[in-house]
ModelCIF file with pLDDT and N, C-alpha, C, O atoms, coordinates in Angstrom:
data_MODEL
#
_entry.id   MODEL 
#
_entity.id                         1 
_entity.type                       polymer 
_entity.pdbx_number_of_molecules   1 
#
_entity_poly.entity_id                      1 
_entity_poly.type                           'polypeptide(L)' 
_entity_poly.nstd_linkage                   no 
_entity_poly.nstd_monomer                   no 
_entity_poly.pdbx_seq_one_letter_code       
;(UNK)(UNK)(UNK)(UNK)(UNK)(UNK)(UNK)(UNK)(UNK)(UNK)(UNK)(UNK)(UNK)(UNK)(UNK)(UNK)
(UNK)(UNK)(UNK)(UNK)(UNK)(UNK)(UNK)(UNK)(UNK)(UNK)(UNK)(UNK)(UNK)(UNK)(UNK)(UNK)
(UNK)(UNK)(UNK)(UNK)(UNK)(UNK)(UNK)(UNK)(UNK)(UNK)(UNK)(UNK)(UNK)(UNK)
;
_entity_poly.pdbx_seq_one_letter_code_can   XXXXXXXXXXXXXXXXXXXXXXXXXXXXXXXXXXXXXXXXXXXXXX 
_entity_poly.pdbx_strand_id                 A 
#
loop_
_entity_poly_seq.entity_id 
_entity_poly_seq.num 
_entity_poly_seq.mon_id 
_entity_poly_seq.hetero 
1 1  UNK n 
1 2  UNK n 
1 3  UNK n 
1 4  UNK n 
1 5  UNK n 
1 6  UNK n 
1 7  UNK n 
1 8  UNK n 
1 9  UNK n 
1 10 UNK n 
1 11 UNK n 
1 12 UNK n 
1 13 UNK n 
1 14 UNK n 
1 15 UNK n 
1 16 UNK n 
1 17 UNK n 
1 18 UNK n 
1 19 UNK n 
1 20 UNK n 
1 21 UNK n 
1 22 UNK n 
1 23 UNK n 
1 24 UNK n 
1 25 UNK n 
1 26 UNK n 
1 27 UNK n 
1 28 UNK n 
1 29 UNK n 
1 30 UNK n 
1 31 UNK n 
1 32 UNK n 
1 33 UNK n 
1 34 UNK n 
1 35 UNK n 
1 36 UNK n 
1 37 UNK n 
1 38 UNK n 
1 39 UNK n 
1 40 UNK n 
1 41 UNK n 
1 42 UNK n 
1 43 UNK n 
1 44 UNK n 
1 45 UNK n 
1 46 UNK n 
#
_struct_asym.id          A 
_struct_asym.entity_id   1 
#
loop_
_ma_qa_metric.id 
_ma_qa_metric.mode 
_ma_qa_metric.name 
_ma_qa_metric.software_group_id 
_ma_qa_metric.type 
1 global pLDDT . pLDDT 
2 local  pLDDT . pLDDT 
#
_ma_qa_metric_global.metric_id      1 
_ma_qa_metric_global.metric_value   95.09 
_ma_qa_metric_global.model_id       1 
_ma_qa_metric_global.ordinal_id     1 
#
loop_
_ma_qa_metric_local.label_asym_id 
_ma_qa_metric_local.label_comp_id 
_ma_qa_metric_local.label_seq_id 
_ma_qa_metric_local.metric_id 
_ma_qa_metric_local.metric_value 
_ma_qa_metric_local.model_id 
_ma_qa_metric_local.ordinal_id 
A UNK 1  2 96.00 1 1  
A UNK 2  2 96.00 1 2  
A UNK 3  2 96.00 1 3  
A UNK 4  2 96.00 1 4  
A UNK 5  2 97.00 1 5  
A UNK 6  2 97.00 1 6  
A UNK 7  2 97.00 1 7  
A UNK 8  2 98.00 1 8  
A UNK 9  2 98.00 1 9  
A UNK 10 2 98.00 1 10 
A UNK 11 2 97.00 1 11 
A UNK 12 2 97.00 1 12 
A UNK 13 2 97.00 1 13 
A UNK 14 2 95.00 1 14 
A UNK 15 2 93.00 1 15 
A UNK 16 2 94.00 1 16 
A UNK 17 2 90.00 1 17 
A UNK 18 2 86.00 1 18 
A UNK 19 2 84.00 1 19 
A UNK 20 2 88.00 1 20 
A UNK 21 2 89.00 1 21 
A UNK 22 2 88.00 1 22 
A UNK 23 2 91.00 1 23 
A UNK 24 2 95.00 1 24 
A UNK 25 2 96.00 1 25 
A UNK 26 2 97.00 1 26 
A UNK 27 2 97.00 1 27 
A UNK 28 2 98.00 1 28 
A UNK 29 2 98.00 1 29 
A UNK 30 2 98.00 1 30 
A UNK 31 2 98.00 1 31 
A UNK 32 2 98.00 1 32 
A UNK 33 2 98.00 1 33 
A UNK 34 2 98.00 1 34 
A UNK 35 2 97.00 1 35 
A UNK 36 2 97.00 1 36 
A UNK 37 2 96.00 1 37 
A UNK 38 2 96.00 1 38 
A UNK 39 2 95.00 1 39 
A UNK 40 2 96.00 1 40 
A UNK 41 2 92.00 1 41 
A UNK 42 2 94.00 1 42 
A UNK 43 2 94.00 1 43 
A UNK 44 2 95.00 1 44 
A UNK 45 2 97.00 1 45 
A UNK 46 2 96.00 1 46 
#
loop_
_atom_site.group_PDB 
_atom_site.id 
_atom_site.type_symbol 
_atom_site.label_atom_id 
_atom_site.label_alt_id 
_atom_site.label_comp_id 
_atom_site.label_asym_id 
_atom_site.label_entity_id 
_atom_site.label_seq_id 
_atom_site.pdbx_PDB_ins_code 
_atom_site.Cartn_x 
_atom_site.Cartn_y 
_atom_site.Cartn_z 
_atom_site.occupancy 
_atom_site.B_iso_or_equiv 
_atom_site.pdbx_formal_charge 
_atom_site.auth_seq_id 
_atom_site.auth_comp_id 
_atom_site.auth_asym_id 
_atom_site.auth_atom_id 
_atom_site.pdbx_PDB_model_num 
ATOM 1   N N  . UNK A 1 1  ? 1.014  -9.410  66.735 1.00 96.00 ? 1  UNK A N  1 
ATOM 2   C CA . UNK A 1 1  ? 1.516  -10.602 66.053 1.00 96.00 ? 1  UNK A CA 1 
ATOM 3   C C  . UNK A 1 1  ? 3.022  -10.503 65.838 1.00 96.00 ? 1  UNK A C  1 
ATOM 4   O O  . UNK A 1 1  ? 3.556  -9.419  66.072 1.00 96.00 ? 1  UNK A O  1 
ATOM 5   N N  . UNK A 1 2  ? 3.772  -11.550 65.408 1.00 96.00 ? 2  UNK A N  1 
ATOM 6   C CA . UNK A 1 2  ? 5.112  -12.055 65.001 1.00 96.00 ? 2  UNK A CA 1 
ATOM 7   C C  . UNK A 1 2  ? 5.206  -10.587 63.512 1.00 96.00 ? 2  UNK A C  1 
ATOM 8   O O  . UNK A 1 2  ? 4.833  -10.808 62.360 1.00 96.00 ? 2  UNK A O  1 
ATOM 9   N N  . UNK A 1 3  ? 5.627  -9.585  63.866 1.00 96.00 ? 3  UNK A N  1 
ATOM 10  C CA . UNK A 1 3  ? 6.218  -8.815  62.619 1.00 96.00 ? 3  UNK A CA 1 
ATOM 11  C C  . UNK A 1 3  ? 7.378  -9.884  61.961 1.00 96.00 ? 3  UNK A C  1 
ATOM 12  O O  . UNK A 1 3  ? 7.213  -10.088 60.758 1.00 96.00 ? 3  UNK A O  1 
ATOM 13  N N  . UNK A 1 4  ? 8.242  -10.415 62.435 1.00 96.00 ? 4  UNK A N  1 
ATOM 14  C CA . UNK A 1 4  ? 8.805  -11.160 61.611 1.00 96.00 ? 4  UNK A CA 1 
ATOM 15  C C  . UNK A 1 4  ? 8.436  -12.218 61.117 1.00 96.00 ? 4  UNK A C  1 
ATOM 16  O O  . UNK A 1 4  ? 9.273  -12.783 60.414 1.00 96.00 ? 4  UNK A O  1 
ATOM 17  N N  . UNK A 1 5  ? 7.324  -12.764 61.254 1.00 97.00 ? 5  UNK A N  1 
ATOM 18  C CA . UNK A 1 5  ? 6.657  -13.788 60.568 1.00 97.00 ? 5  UNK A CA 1 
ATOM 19  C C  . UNK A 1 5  ? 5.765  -12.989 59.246 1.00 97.00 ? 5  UNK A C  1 
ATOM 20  O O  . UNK A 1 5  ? 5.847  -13.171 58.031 1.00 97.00 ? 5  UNK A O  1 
ATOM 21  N N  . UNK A 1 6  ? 5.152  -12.318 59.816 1.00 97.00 ? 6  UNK A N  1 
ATOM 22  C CA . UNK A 1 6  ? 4.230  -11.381 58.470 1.00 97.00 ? 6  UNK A CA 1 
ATOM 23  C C  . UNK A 1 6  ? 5.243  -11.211 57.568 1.00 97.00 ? 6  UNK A C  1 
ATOM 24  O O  . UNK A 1 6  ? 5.498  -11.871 56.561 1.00 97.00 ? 6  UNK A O  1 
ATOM 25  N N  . UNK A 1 7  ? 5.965  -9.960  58.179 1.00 97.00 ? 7  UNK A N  1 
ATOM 26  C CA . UNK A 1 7  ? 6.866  -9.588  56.726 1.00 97.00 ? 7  UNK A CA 1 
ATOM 27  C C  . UNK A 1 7  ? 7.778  -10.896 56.000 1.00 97.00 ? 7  UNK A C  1 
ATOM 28  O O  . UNK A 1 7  ? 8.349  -10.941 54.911 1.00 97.00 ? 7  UNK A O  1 
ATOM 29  N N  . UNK A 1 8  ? 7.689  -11.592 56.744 1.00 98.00 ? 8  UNK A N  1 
ATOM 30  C CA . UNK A 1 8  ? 8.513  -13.186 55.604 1.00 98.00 ? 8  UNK A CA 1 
ATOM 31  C C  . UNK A 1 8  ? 7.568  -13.468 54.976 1.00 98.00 ? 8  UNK A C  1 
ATOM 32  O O  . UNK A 1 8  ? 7.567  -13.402 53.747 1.00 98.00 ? 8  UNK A O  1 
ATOM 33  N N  . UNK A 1 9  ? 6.349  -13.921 55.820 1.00 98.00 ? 9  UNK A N  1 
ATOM 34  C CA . UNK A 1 9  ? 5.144  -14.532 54.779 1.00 98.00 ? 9  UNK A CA 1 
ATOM 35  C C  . UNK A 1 9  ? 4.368  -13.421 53.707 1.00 98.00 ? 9  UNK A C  1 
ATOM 36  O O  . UNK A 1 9  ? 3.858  -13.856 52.674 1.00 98.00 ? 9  UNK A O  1 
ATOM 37  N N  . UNK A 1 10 ? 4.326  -12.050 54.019 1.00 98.00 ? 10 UNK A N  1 
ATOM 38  C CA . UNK A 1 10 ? 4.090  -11.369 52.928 1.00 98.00 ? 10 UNK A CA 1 
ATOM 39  C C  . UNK A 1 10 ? 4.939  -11.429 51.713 1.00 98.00 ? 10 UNK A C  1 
ATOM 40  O O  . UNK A 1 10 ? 4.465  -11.411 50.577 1.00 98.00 ? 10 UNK A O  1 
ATOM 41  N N  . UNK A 1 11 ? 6.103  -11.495 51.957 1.00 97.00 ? 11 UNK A N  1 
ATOM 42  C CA . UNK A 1 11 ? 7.046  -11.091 51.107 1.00 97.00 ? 11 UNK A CA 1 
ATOM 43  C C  . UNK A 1 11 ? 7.372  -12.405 50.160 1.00 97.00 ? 11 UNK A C  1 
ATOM 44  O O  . UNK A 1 11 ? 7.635  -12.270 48.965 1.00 97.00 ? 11 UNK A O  1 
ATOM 45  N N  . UNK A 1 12 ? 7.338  -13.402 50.670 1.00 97.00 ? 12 UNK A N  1 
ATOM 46  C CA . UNK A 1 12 ? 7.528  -14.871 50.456 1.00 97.00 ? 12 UNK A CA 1 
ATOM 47  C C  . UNK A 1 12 ? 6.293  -15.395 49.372 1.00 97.00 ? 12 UNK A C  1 
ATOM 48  O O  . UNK A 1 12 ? 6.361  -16.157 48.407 1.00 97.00 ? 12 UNK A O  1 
ATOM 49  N N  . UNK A 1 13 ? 5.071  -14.600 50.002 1.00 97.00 ? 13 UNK A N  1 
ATOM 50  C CA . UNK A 1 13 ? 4.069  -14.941 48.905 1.00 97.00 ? 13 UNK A CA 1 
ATOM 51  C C  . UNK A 1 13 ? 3.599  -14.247 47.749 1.00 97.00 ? 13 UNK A C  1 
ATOM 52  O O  . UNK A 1 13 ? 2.643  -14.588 47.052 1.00 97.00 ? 13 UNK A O  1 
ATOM 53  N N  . UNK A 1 14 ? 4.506  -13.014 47.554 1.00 95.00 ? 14 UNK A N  1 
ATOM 54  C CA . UNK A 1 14 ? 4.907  -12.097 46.566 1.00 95.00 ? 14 UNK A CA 1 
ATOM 55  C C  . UNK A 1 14 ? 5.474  -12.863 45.796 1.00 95.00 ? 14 UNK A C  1 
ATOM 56  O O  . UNK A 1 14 ? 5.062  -13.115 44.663 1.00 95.00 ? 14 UNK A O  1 
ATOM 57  N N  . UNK A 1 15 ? 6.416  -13.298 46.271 1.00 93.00 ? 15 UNK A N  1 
ATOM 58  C CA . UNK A 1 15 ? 7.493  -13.895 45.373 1.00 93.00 ? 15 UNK A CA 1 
ATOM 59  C C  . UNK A 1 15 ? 6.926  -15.189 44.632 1.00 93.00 ? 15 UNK A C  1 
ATOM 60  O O  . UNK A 1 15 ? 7.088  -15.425 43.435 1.00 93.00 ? 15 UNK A O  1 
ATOM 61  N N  . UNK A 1 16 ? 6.344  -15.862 45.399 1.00 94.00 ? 16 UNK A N  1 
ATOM 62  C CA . UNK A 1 16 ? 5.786  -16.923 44.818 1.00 94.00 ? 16 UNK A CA 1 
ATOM 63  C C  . UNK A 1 16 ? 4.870  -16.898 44.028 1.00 94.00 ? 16 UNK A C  1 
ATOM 64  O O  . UNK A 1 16 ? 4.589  -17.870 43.327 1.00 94.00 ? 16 UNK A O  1 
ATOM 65  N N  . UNK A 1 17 ? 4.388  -16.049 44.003 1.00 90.00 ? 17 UNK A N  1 
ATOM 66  C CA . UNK A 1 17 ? 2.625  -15.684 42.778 1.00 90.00 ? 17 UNK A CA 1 
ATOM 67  C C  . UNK A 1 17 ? 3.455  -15.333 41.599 1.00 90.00 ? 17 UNK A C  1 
ATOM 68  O O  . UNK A 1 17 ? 3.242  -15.631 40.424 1.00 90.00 ? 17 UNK A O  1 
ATOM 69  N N  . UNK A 1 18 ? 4.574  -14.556 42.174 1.00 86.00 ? 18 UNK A N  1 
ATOM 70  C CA . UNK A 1 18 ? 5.730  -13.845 40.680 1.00 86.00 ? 18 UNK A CA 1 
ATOM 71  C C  . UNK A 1 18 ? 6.392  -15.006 40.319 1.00 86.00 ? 18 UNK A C  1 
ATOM 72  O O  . UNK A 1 18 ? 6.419  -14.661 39.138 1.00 86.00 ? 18 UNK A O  1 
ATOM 73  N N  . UNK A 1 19 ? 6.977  -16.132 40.300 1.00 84.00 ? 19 UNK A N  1 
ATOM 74  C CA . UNK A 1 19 ? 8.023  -17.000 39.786 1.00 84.00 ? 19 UNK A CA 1 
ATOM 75  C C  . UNK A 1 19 ? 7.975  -18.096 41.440 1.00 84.00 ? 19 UNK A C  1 
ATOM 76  O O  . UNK A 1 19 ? 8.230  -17.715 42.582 1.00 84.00 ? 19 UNK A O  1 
ATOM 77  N N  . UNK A 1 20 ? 7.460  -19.818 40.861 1.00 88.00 ? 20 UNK A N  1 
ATOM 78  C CA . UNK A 1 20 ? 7.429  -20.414 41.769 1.00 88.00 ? 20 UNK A CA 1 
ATOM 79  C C  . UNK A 1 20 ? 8.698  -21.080 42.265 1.00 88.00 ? 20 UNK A C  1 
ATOM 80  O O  . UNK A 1 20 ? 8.988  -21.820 43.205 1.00 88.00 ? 20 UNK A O  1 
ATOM 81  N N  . UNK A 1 21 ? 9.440  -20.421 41.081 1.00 89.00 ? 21 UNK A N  1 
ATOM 82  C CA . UNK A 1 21 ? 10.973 -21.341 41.647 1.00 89.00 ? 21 UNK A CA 1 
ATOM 83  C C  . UNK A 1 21 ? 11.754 -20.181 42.339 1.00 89.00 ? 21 UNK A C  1 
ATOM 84  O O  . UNK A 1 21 ? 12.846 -20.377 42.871 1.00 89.00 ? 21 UNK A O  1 
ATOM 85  N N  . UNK A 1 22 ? 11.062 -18.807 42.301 1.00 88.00 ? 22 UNK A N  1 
ATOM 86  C CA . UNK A 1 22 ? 11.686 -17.942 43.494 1.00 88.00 ? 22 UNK A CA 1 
ATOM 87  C C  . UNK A 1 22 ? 11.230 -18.200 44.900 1.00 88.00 ? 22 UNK A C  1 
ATOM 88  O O  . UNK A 1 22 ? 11.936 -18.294 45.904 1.00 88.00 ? 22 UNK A O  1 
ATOM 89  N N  . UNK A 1 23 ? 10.031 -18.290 44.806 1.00 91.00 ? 23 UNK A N  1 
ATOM 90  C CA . UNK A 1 23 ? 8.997  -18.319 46.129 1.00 91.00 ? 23 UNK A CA 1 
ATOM 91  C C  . UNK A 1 23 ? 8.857  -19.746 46.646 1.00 91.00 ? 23 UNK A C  1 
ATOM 92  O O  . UNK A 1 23 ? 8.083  -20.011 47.566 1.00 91.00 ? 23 UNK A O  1 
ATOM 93  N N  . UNK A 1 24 ? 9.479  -20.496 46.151 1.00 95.00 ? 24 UNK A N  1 
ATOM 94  C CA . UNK A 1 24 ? 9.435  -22.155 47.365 1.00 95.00 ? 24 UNK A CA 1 
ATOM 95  C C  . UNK A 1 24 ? 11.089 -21.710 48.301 1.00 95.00 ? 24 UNK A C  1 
ATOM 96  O O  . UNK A 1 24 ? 11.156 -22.092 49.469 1.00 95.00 ? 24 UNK A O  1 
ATOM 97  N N  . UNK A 1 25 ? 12.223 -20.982 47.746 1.00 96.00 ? 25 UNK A N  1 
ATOM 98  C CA . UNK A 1 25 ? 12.608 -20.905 48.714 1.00 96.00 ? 25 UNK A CA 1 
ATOM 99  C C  . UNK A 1 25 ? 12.727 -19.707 49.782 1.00 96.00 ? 25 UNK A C  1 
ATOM 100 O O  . UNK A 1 25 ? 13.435 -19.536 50.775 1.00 96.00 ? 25 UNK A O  1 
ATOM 101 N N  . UNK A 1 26 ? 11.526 -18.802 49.018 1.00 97.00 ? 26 UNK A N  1 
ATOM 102 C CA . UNK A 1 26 ? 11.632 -17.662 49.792 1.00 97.00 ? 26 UNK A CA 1 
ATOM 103 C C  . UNK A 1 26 ? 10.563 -18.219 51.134 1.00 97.00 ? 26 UNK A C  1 
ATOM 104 O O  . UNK A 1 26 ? 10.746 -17.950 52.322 1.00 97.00 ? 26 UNK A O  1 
ATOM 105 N N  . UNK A 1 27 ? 9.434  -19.049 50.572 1.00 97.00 ? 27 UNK A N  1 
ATOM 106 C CA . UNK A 1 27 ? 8.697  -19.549 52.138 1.00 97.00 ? 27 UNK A CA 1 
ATOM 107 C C  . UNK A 1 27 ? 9.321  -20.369 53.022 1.00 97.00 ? 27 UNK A C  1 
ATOM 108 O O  . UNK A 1 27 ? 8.808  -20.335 54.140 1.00 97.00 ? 27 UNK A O  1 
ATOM 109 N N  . UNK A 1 28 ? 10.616 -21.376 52.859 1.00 98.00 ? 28 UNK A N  1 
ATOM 110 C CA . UNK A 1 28 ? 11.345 -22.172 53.399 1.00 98.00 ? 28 UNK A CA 1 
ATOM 111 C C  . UNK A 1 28 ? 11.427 -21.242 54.359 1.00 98.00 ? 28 UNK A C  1 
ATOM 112 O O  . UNK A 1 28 ? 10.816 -21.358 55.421 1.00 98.00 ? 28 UNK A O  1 
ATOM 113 N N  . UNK A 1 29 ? 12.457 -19.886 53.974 1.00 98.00 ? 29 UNK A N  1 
ATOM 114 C CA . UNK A 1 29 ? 13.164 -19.200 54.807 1.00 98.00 ? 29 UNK A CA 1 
ATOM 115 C C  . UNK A 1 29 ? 12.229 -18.461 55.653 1.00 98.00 ? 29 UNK A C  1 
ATOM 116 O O  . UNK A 1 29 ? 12.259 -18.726 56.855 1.00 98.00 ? 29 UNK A O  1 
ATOM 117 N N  . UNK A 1 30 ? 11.079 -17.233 55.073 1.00 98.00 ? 30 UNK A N  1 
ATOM 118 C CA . UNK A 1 30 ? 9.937  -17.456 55.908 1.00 98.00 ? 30 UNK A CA 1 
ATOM 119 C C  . UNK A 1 30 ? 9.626  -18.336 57.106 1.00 98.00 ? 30 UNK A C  1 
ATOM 120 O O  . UNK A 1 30 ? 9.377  -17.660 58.104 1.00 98.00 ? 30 UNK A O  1 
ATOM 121 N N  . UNK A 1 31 ? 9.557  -19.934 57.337 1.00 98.00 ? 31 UNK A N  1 
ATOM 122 C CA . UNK A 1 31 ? 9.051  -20.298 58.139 1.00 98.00 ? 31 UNK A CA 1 
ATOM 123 C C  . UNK A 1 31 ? 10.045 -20.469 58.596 1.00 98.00 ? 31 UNK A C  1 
ATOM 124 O O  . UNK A 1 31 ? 9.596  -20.541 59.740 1.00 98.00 ? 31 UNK A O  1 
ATOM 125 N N  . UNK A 1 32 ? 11.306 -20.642 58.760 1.00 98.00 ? 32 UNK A N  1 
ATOM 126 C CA . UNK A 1 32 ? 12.264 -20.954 59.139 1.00 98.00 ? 32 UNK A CA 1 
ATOM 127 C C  . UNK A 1 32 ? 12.838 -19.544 60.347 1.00 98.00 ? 32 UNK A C  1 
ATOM 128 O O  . UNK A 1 32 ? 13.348 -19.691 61.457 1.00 98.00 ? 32 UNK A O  1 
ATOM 129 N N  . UNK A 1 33 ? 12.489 -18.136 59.555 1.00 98.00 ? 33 UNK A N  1 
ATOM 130 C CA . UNK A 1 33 ? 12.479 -17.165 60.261 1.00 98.00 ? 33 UNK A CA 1 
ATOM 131 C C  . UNK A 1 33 ? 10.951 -17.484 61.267 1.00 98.00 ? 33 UNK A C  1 
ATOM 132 O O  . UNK A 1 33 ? 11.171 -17.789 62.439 1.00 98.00 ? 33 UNK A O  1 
ATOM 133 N N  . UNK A 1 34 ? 10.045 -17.440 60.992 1.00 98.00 ? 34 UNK A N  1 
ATOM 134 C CA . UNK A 1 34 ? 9.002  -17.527 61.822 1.00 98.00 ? 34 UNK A CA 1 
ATOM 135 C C  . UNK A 1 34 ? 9.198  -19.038 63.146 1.00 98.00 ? 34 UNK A C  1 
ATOM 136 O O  . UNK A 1 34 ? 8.978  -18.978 64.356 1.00 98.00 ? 34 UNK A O  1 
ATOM 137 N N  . UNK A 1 35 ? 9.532  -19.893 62.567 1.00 97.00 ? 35 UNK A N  1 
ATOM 138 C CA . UNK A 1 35 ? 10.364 -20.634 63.610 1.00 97.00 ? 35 UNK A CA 1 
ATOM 139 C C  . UNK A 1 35 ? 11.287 -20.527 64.378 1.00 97.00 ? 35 UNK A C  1 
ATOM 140 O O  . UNK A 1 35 ? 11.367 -21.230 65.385 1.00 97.00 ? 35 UNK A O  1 
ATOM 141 N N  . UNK A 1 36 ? 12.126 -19.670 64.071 1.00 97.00 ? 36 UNK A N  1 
ATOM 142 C CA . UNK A 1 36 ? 13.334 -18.534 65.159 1.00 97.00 ? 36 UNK A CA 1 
ATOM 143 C C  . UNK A 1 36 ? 13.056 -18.117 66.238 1.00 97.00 ? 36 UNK A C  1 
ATOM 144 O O  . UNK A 1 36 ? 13.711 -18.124 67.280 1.00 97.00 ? 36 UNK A O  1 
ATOM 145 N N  . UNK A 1 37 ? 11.312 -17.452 65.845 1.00 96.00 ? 37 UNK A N  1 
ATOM 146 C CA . UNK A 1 37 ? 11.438 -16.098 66.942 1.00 96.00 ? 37 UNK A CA 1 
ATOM 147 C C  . UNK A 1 37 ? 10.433 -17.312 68.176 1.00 96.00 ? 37 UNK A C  1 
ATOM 148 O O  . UNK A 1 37 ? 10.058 -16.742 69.200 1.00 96.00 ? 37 UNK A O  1 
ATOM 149 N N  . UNK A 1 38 ? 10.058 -18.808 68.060 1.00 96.00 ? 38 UNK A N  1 
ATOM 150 C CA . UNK A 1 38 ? 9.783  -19.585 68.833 1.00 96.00 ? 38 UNK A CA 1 
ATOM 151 C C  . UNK A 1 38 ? 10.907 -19.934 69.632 1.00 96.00 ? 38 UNK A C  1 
ATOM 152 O O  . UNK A 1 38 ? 11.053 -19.723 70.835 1.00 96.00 ? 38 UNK A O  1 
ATOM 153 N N  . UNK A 1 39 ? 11.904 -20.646 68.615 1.00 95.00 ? 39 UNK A N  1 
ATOM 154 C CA . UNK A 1 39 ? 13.152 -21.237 69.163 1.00 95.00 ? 39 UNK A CA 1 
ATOM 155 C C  . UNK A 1 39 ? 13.613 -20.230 70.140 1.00 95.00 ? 39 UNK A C  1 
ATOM 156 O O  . UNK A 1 39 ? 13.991 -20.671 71.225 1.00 95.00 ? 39 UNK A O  1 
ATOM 157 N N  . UNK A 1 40 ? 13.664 -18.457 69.870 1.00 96.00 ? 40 UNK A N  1 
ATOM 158 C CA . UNK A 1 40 ? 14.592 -17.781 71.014 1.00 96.00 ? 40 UNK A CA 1 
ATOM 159 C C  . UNK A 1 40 ? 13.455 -17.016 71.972 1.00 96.00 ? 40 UNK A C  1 
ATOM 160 O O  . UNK A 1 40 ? 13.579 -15.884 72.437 1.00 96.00 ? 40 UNK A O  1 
ATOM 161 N N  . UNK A 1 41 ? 12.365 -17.875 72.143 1.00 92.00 ? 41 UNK A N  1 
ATOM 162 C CA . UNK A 1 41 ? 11.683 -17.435 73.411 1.00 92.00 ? 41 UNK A CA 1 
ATOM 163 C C  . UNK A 1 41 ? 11.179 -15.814 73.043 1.00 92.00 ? 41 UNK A C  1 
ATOM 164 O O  . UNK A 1 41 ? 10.839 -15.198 74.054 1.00 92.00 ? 41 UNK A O  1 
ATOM 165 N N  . UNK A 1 42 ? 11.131 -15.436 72.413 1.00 94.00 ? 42 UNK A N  1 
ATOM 166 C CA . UNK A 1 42 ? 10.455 -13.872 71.652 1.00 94.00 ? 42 UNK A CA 1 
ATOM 167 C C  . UNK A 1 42 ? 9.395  -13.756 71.373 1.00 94.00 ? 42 UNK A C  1 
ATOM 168 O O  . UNK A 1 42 ? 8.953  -12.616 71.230 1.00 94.00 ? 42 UNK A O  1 
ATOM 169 N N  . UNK A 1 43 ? 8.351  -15.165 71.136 1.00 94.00 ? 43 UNK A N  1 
ATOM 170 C CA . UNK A 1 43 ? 7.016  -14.796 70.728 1.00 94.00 ? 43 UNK A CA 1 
ATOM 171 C C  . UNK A 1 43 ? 6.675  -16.239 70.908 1.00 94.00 ? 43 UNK A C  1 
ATOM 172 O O  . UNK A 1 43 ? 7.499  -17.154 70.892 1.00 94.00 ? 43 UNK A O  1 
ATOM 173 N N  . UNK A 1 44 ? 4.854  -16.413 71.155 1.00 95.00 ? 44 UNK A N  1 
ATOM 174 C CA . UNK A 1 44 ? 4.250  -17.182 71.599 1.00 95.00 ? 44 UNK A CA 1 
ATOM 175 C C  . UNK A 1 44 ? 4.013  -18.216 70.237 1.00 95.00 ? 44 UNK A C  1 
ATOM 176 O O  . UNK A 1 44 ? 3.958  -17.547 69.205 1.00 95.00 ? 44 UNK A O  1 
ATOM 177 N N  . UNK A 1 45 ? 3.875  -19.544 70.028 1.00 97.00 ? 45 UNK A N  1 
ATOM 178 C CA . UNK A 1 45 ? 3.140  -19.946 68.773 1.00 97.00 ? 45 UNK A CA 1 
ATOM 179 C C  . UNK A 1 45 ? 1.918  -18.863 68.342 1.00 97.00 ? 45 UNK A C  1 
ATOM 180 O O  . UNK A 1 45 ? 1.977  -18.367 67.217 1.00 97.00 ? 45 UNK A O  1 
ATOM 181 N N  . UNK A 1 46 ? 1.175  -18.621 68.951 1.00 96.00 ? 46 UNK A N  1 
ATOM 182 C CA . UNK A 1 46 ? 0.286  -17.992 68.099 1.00 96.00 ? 46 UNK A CA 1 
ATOM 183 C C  . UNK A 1 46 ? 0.269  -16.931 67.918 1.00 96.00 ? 46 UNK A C  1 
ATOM 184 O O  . UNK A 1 46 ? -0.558 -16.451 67.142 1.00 96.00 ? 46 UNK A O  1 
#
């Protein structure tokens, strides 16, 4: 799988269970990283 998608979305949903006004923009960036590694041809959607 996308290691850089896990470790955003792990980390992202840490944050968010802890304080929701940390963790809405820690998942932005999350998917935003997990949308990267599509945009530069590095990993498949799934």
């Amino acid at each position: 799988p996308s290691g850089h998608s896990a470790a955003s979305f792990a980390a992202a949903v840490v944050l968010f269970r802890c304080r929701r006004s940390f963790g809405i923009p820690a998942l932005i960036l999350a998917a935003l990283i997990a949308f990267s590694r599509l945009f530069l041809f590095v990993h498949y959607p799934t």
